[in-house]
C-alpha atoms as a PDB file:
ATOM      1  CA  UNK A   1      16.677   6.601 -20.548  1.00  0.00           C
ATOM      2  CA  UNK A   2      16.347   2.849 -21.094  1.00  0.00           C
ATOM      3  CA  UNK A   3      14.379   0.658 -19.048  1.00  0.00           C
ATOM      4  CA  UNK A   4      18.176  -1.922 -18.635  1.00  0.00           C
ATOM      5  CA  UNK A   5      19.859   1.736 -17.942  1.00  0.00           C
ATOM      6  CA  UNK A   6      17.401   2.637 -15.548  1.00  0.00           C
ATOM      7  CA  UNK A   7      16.677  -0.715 -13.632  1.00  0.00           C
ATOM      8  CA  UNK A   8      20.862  -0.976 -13.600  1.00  0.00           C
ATOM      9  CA  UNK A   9      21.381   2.746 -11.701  1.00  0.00           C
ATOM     10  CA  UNK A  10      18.509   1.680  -9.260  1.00  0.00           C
ATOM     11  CA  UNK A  11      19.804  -1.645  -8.282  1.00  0.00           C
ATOM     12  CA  UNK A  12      23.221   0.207  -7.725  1.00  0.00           C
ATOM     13  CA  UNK A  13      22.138   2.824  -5.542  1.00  0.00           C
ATOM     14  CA  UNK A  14      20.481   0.281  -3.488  1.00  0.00           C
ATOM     15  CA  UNK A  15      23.098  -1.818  -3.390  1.00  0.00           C
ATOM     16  CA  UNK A  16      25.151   1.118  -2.341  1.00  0.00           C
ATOM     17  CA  UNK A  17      23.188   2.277   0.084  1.00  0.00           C
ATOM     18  CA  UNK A  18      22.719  -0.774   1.602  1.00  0.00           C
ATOM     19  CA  UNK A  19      26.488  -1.975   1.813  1.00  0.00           C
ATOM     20  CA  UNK A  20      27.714   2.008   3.297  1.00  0.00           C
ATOM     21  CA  UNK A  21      24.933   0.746   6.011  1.00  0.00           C
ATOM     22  CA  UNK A  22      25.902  -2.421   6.689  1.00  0.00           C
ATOM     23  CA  UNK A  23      29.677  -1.468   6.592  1.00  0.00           C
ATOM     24  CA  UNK A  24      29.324   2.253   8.733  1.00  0.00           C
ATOM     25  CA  UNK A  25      26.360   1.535  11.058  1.00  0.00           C
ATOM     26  CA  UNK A  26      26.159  -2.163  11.945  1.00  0.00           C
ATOM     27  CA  UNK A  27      23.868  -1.738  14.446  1.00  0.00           C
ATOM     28  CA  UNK A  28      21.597  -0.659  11.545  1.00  0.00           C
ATOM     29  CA  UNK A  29      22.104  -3.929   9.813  1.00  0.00           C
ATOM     30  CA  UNK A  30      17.633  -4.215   9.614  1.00  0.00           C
ATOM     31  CA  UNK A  31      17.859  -1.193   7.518  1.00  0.00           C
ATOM     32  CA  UNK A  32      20.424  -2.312   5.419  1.00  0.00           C
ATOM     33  CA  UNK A  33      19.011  -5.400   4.997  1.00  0.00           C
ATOM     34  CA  UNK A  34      15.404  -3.487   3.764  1.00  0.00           C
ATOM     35  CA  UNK A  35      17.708  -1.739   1.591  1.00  0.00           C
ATOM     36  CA  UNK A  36      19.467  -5.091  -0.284  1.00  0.00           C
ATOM     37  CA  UNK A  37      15.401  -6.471   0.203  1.00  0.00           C
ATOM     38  CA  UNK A  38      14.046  -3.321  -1.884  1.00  0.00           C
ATOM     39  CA  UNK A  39      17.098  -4.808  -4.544  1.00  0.00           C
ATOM     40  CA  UNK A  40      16.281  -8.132  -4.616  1.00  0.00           C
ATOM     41  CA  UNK A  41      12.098  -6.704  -5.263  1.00  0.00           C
ATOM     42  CA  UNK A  42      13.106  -4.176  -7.912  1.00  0.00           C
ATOM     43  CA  UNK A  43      14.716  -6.818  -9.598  1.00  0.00           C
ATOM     44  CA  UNK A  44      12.234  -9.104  -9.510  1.00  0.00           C
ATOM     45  CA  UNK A  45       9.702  -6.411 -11.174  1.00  0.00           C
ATOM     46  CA  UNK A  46      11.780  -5.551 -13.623  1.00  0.00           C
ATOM     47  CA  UNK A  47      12.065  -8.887 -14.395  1.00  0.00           C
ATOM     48  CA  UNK A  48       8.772  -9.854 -15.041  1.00  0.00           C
ATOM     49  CA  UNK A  49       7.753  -5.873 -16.368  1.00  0.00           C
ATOM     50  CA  UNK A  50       9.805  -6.926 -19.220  1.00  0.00           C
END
């Protein structure tokens, strides 16, 4: 698997995971908002891996 497939089908699952948080639990919003974190760090180091 490609590094662009792979870093793609992370940042989705966190991004998934974080919205069905945010959207079913919003008293968990802090855990969602570790999850859409985590997304915004992946990218990052993907970024700069590359």
């Amino acid at each position: 698997m490609g590094t662009d497939l792979t870093a793609l089908l992370l940042s989705s699952v966190f991004l998934g995971v974080g919205f069905i948080i945010a959207k079913y639990f919003p008293e968990a919003s802090l855990l969602a908002g570790v999850f859409l974190v985590g997304l915004a760090i992946l990218n990052i180091a993907l970024f700069f891996a590359t």
